[in-house]
N, C-alpha and C. Protein backbone atom coordinates (compact mmCIF):
# COMPACT_ATOMS: atom_id res chain seq x y z
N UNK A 1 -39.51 28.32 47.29
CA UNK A 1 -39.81 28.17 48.68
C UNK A 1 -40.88 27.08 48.84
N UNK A 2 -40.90 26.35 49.70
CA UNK A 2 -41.56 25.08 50.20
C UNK A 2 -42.16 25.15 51.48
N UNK A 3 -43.83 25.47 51.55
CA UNK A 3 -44.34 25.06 52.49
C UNK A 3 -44.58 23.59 53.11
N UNK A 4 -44.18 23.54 54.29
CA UNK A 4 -45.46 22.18 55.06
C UNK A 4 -46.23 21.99 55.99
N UNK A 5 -46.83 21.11 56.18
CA UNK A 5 -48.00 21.27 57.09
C UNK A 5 -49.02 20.08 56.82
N UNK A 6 -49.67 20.34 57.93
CA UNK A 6 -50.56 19.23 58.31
C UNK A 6 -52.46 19.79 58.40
N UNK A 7 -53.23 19.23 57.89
CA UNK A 7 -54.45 19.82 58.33
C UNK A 7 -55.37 18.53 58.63
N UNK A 8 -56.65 18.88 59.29
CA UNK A 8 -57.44 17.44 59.75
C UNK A 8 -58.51 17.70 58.41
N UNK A 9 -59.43 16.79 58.83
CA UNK A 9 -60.57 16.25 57.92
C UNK A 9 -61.37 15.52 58.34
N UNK A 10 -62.62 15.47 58.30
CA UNK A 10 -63.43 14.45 58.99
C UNK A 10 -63.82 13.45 57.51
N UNK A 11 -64.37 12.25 58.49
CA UNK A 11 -64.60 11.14 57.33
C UNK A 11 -65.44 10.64 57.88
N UNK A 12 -67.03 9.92 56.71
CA UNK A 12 -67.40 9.31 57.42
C UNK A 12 -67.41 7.77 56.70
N UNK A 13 -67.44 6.58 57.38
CA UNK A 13 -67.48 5.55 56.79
C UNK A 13 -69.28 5.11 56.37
N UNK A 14 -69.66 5.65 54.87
CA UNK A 14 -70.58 5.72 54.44
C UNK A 14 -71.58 4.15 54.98
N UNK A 15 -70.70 3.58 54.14
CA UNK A 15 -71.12 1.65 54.37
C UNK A 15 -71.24 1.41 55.24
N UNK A 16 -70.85 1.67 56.58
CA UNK A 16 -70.81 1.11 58.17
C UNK A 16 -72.23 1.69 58.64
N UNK A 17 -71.89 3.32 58.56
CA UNK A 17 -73.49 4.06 58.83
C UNK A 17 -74.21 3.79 57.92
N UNK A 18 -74.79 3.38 57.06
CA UNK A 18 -75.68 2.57 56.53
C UNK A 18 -76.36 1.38 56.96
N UNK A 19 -75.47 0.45 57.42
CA UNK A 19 -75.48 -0.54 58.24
C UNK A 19 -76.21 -0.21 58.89
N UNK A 20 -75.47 0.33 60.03
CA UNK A 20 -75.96 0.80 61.72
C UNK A 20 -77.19 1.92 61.76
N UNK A 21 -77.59 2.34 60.67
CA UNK A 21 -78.76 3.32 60.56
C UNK A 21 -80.19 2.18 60.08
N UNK A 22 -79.85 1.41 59.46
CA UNK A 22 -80.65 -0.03 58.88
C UNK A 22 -81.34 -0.61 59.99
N UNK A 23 -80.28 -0.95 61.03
CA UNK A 23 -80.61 -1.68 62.63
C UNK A 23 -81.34 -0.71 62.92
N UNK A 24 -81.23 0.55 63.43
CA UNK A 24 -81.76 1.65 64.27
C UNK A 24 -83.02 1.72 63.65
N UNK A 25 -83.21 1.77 62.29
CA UNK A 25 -84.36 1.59 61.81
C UNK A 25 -85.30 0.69 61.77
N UNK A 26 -84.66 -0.38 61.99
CA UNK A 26 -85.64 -1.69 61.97
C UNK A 26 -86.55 -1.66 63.20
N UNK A 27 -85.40 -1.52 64.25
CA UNK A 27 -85.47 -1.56 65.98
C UNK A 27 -86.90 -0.04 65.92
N UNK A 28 -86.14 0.57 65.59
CA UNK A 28 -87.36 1.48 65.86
C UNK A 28 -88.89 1.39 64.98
N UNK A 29 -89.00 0.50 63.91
CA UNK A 29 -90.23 0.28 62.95
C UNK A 29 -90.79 -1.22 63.53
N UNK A 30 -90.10 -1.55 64.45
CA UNK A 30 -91.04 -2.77 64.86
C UNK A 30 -91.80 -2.54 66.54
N UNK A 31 -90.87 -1.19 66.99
CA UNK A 31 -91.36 -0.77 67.95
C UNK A 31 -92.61 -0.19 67.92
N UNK A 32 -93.03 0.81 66.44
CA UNK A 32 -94.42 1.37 66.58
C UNK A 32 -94.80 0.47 65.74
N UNK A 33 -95.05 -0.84 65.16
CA UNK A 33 -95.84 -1.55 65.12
C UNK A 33 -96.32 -2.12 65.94
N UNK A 34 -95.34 -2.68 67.29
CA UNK A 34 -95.95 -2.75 68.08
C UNK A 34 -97.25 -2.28 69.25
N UNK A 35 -96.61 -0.59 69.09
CA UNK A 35 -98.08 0.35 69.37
C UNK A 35 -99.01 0.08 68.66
N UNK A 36 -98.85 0.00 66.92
CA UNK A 36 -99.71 -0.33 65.99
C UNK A 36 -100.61 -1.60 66.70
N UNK A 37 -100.03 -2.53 66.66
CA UNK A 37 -100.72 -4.06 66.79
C UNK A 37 -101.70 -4.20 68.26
N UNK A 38 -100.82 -3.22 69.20
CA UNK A 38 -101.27 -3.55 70.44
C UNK A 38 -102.66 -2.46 70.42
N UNK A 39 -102.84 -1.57 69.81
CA UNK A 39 -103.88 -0.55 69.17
C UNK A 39 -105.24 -1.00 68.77
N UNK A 40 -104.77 -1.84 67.73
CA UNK A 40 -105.47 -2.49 66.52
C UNK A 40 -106.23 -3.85 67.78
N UNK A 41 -105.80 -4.74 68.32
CA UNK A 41 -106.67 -5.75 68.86
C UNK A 41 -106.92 -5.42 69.94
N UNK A 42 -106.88 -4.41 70.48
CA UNK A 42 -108.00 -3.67 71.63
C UNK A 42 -108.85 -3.61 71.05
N UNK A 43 -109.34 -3.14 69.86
CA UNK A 43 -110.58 -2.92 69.42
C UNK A 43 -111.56 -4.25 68.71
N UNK A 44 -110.37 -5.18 67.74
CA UNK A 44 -111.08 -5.96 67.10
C UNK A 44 -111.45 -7.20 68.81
N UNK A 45 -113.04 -7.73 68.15
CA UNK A 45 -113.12 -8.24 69.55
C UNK A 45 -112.51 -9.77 69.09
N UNK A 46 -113.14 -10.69 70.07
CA UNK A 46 -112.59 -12.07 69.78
C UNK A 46 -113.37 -13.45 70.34
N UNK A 47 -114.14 -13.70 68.99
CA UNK A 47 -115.04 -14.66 69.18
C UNK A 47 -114.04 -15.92 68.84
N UNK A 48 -114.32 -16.03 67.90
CA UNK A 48 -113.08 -17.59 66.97
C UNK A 48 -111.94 -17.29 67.33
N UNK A 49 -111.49 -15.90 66.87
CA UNK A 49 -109.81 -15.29 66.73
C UNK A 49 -109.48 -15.78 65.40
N UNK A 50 -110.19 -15.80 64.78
CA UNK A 50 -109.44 -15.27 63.33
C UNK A 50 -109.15 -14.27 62.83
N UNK A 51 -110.20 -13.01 63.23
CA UNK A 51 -109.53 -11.83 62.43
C UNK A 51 -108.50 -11.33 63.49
N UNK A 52 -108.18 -12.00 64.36
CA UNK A 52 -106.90 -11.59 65.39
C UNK A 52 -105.71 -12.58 64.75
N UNK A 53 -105.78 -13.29 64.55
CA UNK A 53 -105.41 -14.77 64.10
C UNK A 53 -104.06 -13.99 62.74
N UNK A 54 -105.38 -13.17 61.62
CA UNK A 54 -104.45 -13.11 60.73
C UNK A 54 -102.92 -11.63 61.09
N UNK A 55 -103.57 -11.59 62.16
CA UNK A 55 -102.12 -10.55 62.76
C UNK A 55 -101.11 -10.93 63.31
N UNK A 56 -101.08 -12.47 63.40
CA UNK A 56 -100.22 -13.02 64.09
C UNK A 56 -98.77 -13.36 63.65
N UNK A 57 -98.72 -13.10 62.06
CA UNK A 57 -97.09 -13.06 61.24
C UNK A 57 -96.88 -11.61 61.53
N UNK A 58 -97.53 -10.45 61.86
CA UNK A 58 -96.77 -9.12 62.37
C UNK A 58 -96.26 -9.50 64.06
N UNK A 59 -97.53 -9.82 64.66
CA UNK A 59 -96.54 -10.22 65.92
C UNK A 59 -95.29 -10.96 65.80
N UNK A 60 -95.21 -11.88 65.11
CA UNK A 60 -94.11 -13.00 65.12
C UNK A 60 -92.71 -11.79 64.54
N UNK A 61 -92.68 -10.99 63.63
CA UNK A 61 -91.91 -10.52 62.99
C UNK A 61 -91.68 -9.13 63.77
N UNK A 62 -92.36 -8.59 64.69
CA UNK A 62 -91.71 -7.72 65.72
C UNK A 62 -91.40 -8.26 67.15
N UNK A 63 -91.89 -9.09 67.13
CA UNK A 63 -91.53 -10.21 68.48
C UNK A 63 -92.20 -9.41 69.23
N UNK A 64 -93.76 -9.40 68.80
CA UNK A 64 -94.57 -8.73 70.07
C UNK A 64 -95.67 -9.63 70.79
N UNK A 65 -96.31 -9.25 70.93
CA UNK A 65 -97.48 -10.07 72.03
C UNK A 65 -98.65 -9.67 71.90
N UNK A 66 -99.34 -10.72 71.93
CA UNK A 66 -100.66 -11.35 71.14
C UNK A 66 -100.81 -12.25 71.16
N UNK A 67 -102.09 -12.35 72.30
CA UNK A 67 -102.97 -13.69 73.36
C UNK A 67 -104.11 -13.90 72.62
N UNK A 68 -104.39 -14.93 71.67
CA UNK A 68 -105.91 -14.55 71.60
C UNK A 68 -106.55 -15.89 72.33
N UNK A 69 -107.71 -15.48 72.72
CA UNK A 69 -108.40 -16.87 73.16
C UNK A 69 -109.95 -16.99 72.58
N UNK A 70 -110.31 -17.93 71.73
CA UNK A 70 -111.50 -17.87 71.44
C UNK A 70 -112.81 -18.00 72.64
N UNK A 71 -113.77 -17.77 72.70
CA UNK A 71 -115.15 -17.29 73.21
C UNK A 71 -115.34 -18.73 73.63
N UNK A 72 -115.31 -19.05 74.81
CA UNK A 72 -115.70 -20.86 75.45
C UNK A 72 -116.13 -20.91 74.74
N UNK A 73 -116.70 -22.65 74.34
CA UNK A 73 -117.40 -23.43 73.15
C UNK A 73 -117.37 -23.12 71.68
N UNK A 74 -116.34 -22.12 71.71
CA UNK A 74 -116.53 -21.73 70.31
C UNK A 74 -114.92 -22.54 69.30
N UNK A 75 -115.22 -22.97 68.45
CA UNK A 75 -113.88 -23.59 67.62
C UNK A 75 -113.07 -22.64 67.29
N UNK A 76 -111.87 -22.83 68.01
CA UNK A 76 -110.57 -21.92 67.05
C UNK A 76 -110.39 -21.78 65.45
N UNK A 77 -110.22 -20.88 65.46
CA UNK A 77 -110.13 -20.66 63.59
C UNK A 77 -109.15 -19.16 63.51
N UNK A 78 -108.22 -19.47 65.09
CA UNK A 78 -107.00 -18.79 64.55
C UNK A 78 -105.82 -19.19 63.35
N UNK A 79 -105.64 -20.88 63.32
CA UNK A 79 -104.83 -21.10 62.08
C UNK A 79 -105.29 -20.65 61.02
N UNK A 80 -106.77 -20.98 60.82
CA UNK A 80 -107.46 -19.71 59.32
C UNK A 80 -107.16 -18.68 59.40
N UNK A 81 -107.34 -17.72 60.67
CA UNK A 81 -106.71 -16.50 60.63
C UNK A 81 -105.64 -15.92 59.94
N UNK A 82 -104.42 -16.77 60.52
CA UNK A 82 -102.84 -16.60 59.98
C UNK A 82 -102.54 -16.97 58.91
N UNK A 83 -103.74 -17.90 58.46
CA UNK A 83 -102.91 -18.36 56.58
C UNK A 83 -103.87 -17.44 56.01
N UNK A 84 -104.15 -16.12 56.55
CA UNK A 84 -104.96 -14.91 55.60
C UNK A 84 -104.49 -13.54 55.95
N UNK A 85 -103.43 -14.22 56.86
CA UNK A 85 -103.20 -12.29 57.19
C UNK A 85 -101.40 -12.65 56.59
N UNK A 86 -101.08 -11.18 56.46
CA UNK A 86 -99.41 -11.13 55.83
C UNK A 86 -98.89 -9.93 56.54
N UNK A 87 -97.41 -9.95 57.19
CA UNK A 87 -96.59 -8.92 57.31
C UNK A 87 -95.64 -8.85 56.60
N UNK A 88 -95.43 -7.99 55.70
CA UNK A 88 -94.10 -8.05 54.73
C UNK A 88 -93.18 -7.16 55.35
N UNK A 89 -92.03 -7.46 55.44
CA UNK A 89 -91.53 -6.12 55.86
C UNK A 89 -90.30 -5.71 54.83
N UNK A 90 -89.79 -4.59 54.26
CA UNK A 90 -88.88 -4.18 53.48
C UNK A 90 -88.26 -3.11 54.38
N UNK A 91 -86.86 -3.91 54.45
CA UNK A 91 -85.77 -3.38 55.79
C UNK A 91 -84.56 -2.93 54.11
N UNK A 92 -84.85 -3.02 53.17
CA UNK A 92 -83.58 -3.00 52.17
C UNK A 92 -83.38 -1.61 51.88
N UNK A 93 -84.07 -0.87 51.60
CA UNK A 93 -84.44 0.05 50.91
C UNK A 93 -84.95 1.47 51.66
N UNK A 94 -83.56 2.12 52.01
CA UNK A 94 -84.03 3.02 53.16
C UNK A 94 -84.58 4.41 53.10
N UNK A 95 -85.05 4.33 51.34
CA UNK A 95 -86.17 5.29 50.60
C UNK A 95 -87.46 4.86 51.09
N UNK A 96 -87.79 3.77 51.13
CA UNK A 96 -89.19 3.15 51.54
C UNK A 96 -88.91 2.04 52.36
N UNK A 97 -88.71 2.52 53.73
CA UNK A 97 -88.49 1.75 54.97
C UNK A 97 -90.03 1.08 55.67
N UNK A 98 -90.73 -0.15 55.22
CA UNK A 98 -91.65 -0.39 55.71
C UNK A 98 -91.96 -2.02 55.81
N UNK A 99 -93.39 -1.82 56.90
CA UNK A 99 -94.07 -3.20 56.78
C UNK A 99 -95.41 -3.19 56.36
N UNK A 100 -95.82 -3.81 55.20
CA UNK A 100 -97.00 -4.28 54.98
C UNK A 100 -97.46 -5.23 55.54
N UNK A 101 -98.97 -4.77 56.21
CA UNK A 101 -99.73 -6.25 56.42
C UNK A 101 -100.87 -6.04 55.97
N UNK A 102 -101.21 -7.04 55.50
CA UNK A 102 -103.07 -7.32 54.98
C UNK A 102 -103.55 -8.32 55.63
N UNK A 103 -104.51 -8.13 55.68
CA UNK A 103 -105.62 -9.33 56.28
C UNK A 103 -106.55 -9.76 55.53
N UNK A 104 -107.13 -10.90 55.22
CA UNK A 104 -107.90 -11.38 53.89
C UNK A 104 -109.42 -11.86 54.85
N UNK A 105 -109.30 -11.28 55.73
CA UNK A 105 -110.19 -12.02 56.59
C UNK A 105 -111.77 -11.55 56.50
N UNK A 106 -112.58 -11.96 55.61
CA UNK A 106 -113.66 -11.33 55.15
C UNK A 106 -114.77 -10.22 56.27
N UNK A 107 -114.35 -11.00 57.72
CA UNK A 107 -115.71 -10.42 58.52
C UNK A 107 -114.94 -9.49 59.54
N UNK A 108 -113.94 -9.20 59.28
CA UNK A 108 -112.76 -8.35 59.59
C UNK A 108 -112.80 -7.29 58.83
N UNK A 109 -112.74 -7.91 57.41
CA UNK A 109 -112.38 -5.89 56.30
C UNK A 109 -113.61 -5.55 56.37
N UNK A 110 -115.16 -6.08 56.51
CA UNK A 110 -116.17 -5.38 56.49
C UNK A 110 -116.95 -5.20 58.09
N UNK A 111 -116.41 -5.64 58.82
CA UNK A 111 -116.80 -5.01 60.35
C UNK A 111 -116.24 -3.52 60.77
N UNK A 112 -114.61 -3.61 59.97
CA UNK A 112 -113.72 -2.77 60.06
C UNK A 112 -115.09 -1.55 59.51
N UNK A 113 -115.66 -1.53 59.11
CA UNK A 113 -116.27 -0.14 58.47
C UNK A 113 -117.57 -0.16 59.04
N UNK A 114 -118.43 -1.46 58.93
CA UNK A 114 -119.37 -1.14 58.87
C UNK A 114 -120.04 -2.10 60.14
N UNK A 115 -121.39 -1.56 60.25
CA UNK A 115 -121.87 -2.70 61.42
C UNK A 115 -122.97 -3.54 60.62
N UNK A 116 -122.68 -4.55 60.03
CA UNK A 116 -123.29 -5.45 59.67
C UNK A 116 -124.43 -6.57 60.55
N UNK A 117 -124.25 -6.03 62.04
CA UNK A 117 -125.31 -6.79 62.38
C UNK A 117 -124.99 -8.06 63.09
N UNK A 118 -123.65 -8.38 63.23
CA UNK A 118 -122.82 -9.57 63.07
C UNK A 118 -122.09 -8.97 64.95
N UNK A 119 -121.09 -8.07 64.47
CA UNK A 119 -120.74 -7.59 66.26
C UNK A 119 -121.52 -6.59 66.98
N UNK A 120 -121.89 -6.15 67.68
CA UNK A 120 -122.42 -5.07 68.19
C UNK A 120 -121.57 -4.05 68.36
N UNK A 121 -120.22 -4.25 68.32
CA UNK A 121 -119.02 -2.79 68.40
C UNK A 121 -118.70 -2.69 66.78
N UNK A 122 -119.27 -3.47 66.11
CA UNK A 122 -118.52 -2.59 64.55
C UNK A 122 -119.49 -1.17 64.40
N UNK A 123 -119.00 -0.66 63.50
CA UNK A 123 -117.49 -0.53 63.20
C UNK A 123 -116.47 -0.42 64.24
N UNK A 124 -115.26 -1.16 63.59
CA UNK A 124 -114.33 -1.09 64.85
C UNK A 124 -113.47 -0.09 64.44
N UNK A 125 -112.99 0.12 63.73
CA UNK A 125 -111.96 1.18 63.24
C UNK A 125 -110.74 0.80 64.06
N UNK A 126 -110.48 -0.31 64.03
CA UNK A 126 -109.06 -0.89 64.70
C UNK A 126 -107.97 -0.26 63.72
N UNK A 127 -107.91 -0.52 62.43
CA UNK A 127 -106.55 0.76 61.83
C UNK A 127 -106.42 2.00 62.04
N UNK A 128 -107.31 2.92 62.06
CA UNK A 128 -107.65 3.97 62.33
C UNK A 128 -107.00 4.33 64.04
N UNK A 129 -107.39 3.79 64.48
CA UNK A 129 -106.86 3.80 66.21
C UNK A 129 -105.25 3.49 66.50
N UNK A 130 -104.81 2.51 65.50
CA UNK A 130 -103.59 1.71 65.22
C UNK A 130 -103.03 2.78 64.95
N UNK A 131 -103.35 3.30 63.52
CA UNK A 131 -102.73 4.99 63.18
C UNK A 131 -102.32 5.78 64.48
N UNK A 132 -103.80 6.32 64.95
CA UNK A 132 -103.39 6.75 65.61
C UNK A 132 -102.59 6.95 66.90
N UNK A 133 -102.54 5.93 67.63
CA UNK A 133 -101.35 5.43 68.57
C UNK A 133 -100.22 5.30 67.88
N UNK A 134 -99.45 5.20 66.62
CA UNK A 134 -98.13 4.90 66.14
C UNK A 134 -98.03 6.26 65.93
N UNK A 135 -98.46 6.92 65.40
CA UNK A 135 -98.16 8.06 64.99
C UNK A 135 -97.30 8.91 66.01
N UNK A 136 -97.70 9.19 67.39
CA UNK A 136 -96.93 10.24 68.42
C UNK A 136 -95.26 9.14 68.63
N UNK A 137 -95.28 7.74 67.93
CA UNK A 137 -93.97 6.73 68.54
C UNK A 137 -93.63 6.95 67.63
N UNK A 138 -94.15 6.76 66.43
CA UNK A 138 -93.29 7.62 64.81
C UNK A 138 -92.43 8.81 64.62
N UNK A 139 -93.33 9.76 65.11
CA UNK A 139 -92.92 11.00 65.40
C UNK A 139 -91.75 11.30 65.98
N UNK A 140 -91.28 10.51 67.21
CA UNK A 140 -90.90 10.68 68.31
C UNK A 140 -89.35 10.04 67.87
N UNK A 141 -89.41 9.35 66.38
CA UNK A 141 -88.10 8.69 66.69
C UNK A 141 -87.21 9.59 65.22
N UNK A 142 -86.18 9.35 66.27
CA UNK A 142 -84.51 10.35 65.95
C UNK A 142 -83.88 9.36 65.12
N UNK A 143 -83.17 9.68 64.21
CA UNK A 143 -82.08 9.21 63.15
C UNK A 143 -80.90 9.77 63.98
N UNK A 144 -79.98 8.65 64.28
CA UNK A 144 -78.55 8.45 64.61
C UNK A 144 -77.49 9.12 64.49
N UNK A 145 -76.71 9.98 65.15
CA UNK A 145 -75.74 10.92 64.11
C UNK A 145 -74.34 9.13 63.79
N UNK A 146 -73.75 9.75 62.39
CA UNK A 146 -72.98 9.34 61.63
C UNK A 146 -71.59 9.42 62.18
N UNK A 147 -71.27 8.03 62.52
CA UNK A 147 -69.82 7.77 62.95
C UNK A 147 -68.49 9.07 62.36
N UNK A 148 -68.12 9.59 62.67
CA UNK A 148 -67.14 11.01 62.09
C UNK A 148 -66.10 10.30 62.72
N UNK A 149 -64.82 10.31 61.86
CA UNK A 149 -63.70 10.46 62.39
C UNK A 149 -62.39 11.15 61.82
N UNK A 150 -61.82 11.42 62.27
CA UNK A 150 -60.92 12.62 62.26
C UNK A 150 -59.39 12.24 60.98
N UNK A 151 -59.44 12.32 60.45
CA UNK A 151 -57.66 12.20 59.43
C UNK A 151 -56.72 13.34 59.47
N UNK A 152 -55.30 13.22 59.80
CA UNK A 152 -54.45 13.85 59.44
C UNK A 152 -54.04 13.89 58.23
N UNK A 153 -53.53 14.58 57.37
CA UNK A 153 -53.01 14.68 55.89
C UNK A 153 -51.85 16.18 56.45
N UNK A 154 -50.65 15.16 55.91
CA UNK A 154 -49.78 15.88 55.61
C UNK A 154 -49.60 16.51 54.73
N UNK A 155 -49.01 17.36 54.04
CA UNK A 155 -48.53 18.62 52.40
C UNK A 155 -47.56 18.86 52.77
């Protein structure tokens, strides 16, 4: 005796949602950098704009916004800024989905802590604040459900 019949199956196309989870991820990690960035230079102030200066390859690489204007009479030394600050970002690798940035900017990593005498608002704790504003846009973001689609298989 010979049964037949038909039953469904779902499938998902692994490689495609990979793809499209990559974008969603990017889109959403340049969004709370942006909270990040826009966080972070509220606090640092802006005499020259260099230690604003070296944040300016994270702006460029989330396509955010960031005005700096140096202090009348004072010389720009935002191009010093930017050839000392770095945003790396690693979009490959969706175990460790991130952007590094550093800043090499000497009166920047030690205002950041301490009040040297130099600003009257250091410490600024501009990362610290940065943290904390990304964090509730971090939080907040959802992973994509996975393209499903349906197969017939005959027996």
């Amino acid at each position: 005796m010979r049964f037949t019949g038909s039953f469904a199956t779902a499938t998902i196309n692994l490689a495609q949602f990979e793809n499209i989870l990559k974008e969603h991820l990017e889109a959403e990690l340049k969004k709370v950098a942006n909270v990040w960035l826009t966080a972070v230079t509220d606090l640092v102030p802006v005499w020259s704009g260099m230690s604003q200066g070296s944040l300016l390859e994270l702006r460029d690489l989330i396509n955010g916004r960031l005005i700096i204007t140096p202090v009348s009479g004072v010389k720009s030394r935002i191009p010093q800024g930017r050839s000392v600050g770095t945003a790396i970002p690693n979009f490959d690798n969706l175990n460790d989905f991130n952007i590094t940035i550093t800043t090499d900017v000497p009166h920047y990593n030690v205002q950041e802590y301490e009040n040297v005498g130099i600003s009257p608002s250091a410490p600024w704790h501009s990362l610290d604040a940065g943290a904390a504003a990304a964090y509730p846009v971090l939080k907040a973001v959802r992973l994509i459900a996975p393209i499903v689609t349906s197969k017939q298989i005959k027996v």
